[in-house]
N, C-alpha and C. Protein backbone atom coordinates (compact mmCIF):
# COMPACT_ATOMS: atom_id res chain seq x y z
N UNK A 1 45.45 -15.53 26.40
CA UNK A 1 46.02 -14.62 25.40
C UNK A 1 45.81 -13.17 25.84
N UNK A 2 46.99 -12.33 25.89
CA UNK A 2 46.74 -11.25 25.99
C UNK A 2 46.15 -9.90 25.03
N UNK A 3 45.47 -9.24 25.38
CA UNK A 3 44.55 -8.35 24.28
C UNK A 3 45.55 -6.74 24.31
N UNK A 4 45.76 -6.31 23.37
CA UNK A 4 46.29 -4.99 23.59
C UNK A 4 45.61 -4.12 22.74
N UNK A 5 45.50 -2.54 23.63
CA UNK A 5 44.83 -1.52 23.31
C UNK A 5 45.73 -0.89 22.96
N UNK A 6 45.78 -0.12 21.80
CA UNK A 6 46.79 1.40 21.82
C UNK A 6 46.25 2.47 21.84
N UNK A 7 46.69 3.31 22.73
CA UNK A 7 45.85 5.05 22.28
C UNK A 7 47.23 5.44 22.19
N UNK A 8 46.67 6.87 21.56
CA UNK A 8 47.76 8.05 21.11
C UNK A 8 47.30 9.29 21.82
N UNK A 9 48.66 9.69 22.94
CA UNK A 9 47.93 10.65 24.04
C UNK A 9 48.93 11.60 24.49
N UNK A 10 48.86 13.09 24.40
CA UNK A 10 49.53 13.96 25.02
C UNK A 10 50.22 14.96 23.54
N UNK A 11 50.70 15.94 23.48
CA UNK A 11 50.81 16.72 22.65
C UNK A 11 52.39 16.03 21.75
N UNK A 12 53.00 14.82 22.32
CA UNK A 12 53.92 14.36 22.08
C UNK A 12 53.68 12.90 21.25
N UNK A 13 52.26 12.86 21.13
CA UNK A 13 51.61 11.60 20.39
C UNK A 13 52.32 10.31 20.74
N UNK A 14 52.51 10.15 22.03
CA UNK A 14 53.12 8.73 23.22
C UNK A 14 51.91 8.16 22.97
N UNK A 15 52.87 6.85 22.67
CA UNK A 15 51.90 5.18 22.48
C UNK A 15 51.63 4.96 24.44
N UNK A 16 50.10 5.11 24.76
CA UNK A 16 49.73 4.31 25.99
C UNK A 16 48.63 2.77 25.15
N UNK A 17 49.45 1.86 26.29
CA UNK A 17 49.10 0.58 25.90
C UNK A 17 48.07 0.49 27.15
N UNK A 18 46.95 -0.58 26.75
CA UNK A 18 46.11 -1.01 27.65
C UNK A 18 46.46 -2.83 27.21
N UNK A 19 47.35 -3.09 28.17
CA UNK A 19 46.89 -4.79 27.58
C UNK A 19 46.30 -5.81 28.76
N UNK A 20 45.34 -6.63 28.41
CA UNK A 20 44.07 -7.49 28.82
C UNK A 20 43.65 -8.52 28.66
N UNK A 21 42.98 -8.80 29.35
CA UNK A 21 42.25 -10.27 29.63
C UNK A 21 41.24 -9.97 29.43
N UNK A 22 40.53 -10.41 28.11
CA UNK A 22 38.79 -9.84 28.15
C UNK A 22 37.45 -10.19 29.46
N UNK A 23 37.34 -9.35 29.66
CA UNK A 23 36.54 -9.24 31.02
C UNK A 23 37.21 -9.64 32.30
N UNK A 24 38.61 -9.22 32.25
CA UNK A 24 39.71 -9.57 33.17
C UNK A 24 40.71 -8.52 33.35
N UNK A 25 41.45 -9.04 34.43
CA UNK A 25 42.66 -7.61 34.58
C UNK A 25 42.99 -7.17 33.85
N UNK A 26 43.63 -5.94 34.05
CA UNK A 26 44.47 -4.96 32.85
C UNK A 26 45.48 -4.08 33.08
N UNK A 27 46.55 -4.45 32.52
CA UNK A 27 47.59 -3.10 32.69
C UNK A 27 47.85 -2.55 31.99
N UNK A 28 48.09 -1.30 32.54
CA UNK A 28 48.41 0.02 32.11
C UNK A 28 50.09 0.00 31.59
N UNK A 29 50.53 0.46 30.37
CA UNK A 29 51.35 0.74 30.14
C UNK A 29 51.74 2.03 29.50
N UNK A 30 52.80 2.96 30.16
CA UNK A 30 53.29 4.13 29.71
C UNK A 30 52.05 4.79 30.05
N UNK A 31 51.56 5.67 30.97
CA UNK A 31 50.11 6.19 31.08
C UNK A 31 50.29 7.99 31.06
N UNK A 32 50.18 8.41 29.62
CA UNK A 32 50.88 9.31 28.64
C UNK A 32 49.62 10.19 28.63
N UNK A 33 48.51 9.77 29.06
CA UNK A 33 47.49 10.58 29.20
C UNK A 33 47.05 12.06 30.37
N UNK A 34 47.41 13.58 28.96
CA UNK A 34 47.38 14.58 29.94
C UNK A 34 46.44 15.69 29.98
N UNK A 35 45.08 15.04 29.48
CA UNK A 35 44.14 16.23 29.33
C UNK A 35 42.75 15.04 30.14
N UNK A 36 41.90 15.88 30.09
CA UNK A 36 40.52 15.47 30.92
C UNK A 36 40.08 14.51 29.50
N UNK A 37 40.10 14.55 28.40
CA UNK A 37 39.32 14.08 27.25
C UNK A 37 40.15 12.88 27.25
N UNK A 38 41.63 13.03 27.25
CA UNK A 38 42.28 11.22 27.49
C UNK A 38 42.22 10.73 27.99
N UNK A 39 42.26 11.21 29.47
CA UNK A 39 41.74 10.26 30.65
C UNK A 39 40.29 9.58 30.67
N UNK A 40 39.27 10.16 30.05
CA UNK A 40 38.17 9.82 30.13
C UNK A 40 38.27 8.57 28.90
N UNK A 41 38.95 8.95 27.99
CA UNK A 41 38.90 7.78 26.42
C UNK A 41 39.38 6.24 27.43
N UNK A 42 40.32 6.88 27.88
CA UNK A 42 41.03 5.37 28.60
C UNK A 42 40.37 4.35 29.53
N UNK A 43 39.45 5.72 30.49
CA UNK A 43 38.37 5.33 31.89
C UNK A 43 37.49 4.59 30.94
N UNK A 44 36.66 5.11 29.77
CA UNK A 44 35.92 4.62 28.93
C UNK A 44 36.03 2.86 28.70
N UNK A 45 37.37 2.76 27.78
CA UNK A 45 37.47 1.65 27.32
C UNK A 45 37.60 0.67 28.87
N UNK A 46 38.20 0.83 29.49
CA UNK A 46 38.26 -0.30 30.73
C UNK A 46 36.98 -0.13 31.27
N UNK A 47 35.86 0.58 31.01
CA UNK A 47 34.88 0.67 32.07
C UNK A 47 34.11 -0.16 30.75
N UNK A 48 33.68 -0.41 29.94
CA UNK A 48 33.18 -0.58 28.69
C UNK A 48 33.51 -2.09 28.29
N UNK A 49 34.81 -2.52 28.49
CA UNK A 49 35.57 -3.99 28.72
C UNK A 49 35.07 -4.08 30.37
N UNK A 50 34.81 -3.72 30.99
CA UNK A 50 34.62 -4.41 31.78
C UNK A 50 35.76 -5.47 32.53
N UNK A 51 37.15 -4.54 32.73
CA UNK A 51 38.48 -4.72 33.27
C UNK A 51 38.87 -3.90 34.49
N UNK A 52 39.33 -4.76 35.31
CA UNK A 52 39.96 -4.34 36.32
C UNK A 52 41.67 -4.16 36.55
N UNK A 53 41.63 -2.80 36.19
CA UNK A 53 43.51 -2.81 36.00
C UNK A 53 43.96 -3.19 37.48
N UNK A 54 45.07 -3.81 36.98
CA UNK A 54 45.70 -3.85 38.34
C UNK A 54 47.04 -3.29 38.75
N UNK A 55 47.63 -2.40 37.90
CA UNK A 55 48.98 -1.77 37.79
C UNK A 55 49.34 -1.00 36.66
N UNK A 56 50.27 -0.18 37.22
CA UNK A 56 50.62 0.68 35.62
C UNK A 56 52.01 0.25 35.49
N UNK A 57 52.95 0.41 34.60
CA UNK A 57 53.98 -0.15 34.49
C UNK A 57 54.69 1.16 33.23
N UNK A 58 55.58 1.45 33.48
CA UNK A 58 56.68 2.58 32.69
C UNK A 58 57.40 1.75 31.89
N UNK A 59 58.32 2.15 31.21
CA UNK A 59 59.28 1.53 29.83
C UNK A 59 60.41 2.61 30.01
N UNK A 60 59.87 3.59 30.29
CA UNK A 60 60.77 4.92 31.20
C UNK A 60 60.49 5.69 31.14
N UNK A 61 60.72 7.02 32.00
CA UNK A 61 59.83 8.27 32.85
C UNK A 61 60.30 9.69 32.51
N UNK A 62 60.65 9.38 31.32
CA UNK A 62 60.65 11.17 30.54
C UNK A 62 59.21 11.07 29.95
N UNK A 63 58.83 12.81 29.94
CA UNK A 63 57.60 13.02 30.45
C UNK A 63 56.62 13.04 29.73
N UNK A 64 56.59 12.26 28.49
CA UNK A 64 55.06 12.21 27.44
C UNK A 64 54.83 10.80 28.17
N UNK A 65 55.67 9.42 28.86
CA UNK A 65 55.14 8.67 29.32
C UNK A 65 54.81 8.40 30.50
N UNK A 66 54.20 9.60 31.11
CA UNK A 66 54.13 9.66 32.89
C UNK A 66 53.29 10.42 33.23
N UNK A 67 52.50 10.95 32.36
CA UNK A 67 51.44 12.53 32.56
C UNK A 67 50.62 12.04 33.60
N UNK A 68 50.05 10.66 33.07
CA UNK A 68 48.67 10.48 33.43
C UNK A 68 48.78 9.27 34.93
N UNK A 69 50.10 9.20 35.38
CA UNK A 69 50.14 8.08 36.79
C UNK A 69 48.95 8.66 37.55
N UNK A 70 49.72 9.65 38.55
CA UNK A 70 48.74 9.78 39.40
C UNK A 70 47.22 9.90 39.34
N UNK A 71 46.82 10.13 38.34
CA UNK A 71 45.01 10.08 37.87
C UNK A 71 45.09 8.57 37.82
N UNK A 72 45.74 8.08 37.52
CA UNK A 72 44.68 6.92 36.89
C UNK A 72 45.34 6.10 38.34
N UNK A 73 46.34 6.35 38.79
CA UNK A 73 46.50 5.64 40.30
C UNK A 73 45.46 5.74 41.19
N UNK A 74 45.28 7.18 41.40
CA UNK A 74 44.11 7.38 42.23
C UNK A 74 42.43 7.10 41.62
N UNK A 75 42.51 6.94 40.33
CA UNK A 75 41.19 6.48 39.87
C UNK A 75 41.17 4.90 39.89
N UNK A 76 42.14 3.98 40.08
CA UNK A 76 42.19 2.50 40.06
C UNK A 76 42.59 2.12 41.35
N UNK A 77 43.02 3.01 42.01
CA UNK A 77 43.67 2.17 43.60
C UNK A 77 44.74 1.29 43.36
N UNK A 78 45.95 1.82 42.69
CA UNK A 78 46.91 0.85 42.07
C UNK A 78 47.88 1.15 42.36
N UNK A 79 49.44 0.43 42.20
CA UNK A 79 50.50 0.97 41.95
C UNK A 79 51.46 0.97 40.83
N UNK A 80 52.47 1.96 40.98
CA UNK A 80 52.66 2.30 39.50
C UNK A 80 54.31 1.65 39.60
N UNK A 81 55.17 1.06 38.77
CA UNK A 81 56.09 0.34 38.77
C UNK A 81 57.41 1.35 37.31
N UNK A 82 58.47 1.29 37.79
CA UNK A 82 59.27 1.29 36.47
C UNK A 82 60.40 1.04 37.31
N UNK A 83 61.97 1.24 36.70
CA UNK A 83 62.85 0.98 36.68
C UNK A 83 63.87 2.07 37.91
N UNK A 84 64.45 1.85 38.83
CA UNK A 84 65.09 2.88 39.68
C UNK A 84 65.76 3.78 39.16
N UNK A 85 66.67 3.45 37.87
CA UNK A 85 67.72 4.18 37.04
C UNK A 85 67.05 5.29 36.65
N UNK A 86 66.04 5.59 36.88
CA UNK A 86 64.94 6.62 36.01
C UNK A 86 64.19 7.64 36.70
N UNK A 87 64.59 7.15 38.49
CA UNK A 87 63.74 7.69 39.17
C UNK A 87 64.56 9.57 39.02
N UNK A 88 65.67 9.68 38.54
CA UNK A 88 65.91 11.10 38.67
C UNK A 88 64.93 11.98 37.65
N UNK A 89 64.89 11.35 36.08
CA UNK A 89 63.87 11.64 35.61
C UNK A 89 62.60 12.01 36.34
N UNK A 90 62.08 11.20 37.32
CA UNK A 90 60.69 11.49 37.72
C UNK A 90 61.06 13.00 38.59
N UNK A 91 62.15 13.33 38.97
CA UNK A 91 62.24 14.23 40.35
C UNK A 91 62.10 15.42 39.20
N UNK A 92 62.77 15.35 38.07
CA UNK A 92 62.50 16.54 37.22
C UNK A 92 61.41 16.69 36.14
N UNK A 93 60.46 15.94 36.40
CA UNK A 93 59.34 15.76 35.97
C UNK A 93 58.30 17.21 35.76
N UNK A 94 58.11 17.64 36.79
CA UNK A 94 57.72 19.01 36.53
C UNK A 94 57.89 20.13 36.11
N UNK A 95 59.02 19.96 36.44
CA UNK A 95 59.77 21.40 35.59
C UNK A 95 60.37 20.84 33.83
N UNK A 96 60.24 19.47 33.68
CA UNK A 96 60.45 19.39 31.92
C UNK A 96 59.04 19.65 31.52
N UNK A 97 57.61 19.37 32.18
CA UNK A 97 56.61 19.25 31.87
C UNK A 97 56.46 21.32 31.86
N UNK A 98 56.74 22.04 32.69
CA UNK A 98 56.68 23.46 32.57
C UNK A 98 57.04 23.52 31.20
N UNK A 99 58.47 23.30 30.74
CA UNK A 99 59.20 23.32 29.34
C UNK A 99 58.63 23.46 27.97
N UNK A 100 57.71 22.43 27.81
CA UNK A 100 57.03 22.09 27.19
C UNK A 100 55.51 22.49 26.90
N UNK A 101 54.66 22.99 28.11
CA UNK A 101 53.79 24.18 28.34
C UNK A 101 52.67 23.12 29.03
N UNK A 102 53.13 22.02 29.41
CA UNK A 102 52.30 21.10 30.38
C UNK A 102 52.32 21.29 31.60
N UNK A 103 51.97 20.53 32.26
CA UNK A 103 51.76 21.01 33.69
C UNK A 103 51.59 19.51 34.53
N UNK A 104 52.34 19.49 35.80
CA UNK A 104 52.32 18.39 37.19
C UNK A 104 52.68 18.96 38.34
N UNK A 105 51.53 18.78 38.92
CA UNK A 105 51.39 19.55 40.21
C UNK A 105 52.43 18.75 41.14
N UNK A 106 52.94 18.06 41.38
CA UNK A 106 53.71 17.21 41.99
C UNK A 106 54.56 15.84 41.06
N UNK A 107 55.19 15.96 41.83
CA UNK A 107 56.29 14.42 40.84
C UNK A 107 55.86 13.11 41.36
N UNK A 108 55.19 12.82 39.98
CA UNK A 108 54.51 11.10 39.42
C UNK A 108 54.98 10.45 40.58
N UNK A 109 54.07 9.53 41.09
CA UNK A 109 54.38 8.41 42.57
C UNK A 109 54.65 7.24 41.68
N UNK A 110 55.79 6.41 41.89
CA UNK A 110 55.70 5.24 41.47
C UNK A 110 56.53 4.83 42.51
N UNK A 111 55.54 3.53 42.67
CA UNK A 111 55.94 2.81 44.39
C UNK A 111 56.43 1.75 44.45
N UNK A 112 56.65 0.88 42.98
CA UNK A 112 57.82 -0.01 43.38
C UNK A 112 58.77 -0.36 42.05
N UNK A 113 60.24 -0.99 42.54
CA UNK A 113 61.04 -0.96 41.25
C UNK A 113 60.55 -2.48 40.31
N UNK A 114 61.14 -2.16 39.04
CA UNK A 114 60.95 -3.37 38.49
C UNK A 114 62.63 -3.42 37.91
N UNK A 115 62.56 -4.71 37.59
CA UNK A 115 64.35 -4.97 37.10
C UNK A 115 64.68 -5.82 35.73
N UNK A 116 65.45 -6.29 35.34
CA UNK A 116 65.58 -7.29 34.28
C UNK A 116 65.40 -8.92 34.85
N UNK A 117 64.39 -9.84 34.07
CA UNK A 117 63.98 -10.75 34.84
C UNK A 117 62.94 -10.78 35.48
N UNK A 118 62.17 -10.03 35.95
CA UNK A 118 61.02 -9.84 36.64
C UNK A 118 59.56 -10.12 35.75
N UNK A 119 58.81 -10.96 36.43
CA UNK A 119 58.04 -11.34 35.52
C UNK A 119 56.64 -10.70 36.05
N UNK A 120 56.03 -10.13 35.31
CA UNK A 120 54.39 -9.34 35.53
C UNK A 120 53.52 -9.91 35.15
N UNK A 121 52.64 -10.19 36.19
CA UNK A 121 52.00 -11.69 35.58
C UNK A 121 50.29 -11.08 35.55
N UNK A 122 49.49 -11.48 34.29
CA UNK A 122 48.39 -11.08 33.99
C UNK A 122 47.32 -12.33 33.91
N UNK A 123 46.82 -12.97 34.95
CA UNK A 123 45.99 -13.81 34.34
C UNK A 123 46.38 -15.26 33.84
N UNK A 124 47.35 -15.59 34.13
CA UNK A 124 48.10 -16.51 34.05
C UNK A 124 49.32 -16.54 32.99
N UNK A 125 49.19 -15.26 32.13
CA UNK A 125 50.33 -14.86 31.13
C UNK A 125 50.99 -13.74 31.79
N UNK A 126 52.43 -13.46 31.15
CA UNK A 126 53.10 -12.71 32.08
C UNK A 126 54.16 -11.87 30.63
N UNK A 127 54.45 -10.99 31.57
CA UNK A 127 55.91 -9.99 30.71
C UNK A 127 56.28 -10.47 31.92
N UNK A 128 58.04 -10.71 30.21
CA UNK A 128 59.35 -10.47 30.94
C UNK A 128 60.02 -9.17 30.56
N UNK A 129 60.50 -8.91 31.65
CA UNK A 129 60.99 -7.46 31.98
C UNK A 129 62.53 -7.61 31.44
N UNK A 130 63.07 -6.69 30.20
CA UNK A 130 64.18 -6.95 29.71
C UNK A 130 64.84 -5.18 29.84
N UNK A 131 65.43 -5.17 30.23
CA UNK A 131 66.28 -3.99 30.54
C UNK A 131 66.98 -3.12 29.50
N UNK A 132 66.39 -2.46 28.70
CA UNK A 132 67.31 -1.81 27.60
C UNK A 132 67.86 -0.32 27.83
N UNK A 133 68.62 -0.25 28.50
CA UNK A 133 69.51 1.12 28.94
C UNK A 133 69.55 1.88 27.44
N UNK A 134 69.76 3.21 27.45
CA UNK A 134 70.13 3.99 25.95
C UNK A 134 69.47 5.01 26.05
N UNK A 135 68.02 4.82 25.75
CA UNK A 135 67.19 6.01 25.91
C UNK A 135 67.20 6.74 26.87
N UNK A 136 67.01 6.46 27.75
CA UNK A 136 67.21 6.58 29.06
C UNK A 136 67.71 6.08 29.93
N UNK A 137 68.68 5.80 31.12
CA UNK A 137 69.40 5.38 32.19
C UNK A 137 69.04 3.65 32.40
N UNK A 138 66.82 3.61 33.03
CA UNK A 138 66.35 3.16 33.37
C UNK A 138 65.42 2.40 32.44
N UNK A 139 65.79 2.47 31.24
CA UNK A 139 64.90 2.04 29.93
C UNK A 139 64.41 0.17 30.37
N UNK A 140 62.83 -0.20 29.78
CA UNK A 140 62.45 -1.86 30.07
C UNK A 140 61.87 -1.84 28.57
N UNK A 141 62.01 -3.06 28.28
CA UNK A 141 60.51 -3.39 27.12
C UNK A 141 60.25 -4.75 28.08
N UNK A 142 59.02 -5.16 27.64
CA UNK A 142 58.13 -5.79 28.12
C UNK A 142 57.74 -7.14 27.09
N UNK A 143 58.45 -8.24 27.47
CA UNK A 143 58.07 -8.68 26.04
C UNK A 143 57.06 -10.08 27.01
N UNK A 144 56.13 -10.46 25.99
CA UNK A 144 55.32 -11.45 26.25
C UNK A 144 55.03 -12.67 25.61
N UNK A 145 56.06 -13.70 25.20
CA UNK A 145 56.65 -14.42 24.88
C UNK A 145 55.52 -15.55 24.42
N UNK A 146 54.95 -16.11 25.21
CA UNK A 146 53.24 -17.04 24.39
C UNK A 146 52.71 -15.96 23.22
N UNK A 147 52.65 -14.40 23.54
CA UNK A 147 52.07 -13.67 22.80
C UNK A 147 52.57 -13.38 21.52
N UNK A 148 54.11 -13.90 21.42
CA UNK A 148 55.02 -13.38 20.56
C UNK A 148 54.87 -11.72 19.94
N UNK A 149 55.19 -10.85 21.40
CA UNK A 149 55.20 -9.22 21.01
C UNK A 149 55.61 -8.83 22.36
N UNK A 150 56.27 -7.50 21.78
CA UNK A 150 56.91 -7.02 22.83
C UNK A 150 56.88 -5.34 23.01
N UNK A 151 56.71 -4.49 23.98
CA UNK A 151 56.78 -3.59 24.13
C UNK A 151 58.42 -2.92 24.70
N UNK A 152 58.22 -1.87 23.63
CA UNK A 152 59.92 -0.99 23.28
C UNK A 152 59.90 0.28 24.10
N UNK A 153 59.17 0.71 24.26
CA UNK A 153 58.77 2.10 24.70
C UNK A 153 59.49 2.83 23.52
N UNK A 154 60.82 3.40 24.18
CA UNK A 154 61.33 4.35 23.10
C UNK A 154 63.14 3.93 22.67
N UNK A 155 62.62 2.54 23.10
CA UNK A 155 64.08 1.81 22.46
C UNK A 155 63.98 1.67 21.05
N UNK A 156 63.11 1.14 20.10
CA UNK A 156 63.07 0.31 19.41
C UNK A 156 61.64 0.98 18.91
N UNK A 157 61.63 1.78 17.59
CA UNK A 157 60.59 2.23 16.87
C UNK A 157 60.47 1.27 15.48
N UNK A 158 59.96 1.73 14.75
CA UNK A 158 59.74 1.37 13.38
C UNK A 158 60.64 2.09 12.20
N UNK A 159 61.43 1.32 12.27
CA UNK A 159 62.59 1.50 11.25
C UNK A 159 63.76 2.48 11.70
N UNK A 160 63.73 2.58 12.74
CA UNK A 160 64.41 3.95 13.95
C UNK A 160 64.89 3.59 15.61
N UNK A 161 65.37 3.88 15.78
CA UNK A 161 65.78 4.13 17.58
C UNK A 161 65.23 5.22 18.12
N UNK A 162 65.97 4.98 20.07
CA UNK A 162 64.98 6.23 20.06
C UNK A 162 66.31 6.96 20.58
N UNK A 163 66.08 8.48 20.42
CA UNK A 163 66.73 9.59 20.80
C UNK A 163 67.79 9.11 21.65
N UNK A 164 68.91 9.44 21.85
CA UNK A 164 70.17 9.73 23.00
C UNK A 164 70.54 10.74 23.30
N UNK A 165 70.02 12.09 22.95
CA UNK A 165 70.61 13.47 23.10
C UNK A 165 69.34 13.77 24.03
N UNK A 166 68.51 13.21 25.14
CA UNK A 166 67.72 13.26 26.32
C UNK A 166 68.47 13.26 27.57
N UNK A 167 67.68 13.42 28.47
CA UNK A 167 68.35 13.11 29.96
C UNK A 167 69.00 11.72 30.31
N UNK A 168 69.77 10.98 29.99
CA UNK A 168 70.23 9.72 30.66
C UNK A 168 70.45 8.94 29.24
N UNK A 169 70.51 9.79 28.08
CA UNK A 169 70.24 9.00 27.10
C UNK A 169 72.22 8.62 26.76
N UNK A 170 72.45 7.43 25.65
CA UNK A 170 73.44 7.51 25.39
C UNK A 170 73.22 6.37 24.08
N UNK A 171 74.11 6.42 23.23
CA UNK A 171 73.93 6.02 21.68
C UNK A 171 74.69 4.95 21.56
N UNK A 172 76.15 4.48 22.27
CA UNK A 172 76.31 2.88 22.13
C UNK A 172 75.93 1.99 23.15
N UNK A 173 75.03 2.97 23.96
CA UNK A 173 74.69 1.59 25.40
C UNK A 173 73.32 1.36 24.55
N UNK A 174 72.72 2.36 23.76
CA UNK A 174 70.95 1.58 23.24
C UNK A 174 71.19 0.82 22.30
N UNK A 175 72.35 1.13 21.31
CA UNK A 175 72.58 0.26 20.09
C UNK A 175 72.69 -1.51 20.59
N UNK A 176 73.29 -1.25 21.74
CA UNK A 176 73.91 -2.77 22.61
C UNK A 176 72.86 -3.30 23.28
N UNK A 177 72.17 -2.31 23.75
CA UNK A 177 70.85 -2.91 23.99
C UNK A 177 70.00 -3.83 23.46
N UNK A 178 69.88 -2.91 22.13
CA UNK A 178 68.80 -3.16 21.11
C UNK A 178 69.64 -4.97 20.48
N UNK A 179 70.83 -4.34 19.98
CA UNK A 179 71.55 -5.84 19.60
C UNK A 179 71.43 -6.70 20.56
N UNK A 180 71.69 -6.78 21.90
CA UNK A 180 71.91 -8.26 22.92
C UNK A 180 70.37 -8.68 23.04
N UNK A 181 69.90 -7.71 23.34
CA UNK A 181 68.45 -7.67 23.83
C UNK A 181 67.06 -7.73 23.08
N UNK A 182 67.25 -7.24 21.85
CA UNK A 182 66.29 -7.30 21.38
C UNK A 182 66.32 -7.76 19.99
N UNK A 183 67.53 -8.11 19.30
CA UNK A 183 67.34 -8.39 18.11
C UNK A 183 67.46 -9.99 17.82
N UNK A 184 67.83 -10.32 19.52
CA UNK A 184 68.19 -12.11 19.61
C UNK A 184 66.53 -12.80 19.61
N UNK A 185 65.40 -12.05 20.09
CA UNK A 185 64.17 -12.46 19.51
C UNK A 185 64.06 -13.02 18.75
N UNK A 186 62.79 -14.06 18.53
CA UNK A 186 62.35 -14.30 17.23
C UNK A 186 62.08 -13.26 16.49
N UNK A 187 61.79 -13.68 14.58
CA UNK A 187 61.97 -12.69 13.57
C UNK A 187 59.96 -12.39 13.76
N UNK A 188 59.31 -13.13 14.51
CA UNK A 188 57.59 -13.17 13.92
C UNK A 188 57.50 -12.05 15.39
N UNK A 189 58.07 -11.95 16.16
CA UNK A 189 57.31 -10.90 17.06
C UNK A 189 57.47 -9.46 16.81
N UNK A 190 56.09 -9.37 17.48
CA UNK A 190 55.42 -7.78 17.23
C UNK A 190 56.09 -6.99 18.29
N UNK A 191 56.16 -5.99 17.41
CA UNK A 191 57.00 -4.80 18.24
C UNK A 191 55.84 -3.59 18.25
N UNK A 192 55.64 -3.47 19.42
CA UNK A 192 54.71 -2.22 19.51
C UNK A 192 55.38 -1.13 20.65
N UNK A 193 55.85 0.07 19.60
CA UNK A 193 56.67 0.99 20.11
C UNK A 193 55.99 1.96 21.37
N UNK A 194 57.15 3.70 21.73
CA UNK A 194 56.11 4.22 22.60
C UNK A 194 55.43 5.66 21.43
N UNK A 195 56.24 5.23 20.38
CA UNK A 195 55.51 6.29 19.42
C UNK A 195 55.57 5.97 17.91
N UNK A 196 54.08 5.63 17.12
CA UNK A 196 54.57 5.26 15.83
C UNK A 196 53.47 4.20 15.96
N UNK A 197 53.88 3.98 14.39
CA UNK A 197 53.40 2.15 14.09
C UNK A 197 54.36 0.77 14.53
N UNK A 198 53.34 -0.32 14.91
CA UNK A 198 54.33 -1.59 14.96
C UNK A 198 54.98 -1.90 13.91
N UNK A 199 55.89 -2.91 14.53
CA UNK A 199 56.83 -3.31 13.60
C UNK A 199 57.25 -5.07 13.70
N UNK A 200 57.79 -5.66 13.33
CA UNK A 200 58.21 -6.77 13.72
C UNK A 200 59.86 -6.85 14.09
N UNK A 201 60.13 -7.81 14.75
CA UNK A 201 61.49 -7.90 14.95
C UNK A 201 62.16 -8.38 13.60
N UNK A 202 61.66 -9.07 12.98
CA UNK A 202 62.15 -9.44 11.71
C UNK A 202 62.29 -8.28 10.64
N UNK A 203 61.39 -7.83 10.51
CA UNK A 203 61.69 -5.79 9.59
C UNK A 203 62.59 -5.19 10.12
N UNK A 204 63.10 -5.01 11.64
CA UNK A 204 64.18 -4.30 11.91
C UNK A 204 65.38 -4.74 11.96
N UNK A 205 65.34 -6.37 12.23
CA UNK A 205 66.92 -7.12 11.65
C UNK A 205 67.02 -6.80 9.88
N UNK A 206 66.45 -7.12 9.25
CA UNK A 206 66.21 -6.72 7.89
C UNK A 206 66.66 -5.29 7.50
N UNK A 207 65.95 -4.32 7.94
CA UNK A 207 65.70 -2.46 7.28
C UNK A 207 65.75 -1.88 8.25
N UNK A 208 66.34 -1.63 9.71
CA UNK A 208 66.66 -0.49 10.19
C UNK A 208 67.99 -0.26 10.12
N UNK A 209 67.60 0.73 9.77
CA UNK A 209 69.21 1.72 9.21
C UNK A 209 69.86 1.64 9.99
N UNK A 210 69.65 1.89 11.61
CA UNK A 210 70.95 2.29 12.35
C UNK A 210 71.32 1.10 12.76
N UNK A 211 71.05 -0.31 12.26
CA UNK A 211 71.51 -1.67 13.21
C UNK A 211 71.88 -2.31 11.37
């Protein structure tokens, strides 16, 4: 069974997930962490569990979910994974992070692609990698199917979608998304967004307004 952590990190209050195998691997998801005090909350809990991450993994790479790659790459000896459609996002990574009054000394390394279908395997449980274009170009959720829950990043909030007026964003490719992709789920799985409270898939077939 997989264990999931949530923190709330960066001046944009981005959901970073820690999910785990107690006293076992761990990945990093969305690693949104951009000050010395988050990085340390995060180093904390995996040093404290007594987990060895073994990867970070994106949902997509506009910039409250990307602060913290390279720290925690170079603090884990890892590599960092998301979607190719997204990699232009990463090239303008620094200068949206100027925008905003943050700061990246260089543009986030992520060293290999992930796709729709691809399975990330933790310990003998795994995400499947489901492709939800809208938000962004290169948009994934992560769903973990024994676990019945799934990670949205910024497809799929609590009672909401996410933005289309972003870089790569567009408003009937996420709606189509969200419908092919995510609303054909079961109604009992957990939806844990990249900002907000969970939700279930069953509350948002039910009460989200825009579906």
């Amino acid at each position: 069974m997989i264990a999931i952590k949530q923190f709330v990190f960066n001046p944009f209050q981005e959901n970073t997930y820690v999910l785990y195998q107690p006293q076992g691997e761990a990945i990093v998801v969305d690693a949104g962490c951009s000050t010395e005090s988050e990085f340390q909350e995060l180093l904390d809990f995996v040093n404290n569990q007594n987990l060895t991450v073994k990867c970070l993994i994106n949902t997509h790479c506009h910039i409250d979910h990307i602060l913290g790659i390279d720290k925690l790459k170079k603090q884990f000896g890892v590599k960092a994974y998301a979607h190719i459609d997204d990699f232009p996002l990463l090239q303008m990574a620094p200068a949206h992070a100027m925008m905003f009054g943050l700061y990246l000394e260089t543009v986030p390394g992520i060293d290999e692609t992930i796709s729709h279908g691809d399975l990330i395997e933790l310990n003998g449980d795994s995400l499947k990698v489901i492709y939800t274009p809208g938000h962004s170009r290169g948009g994934l959720c992560f769903y973990a199917e024994q676990d019945r829950f799934i990670l949205t990043g910024d497809t799929l909030f609590n009672l909401s979608i996410g933005r289309t007026d972003l870089a790569g964003g567009n408003y009937e490719t996420l709606i189509k998304s969200i419908r092919e992709q995510l609303m054909v789920l079961p109604d009992d799985v957990i939806v844990y967004p990249g900002h907000g409270n969970s939700t279930t898939i069953g509350i948002e077939k039910a009460s989200n307004p825009f579906l």
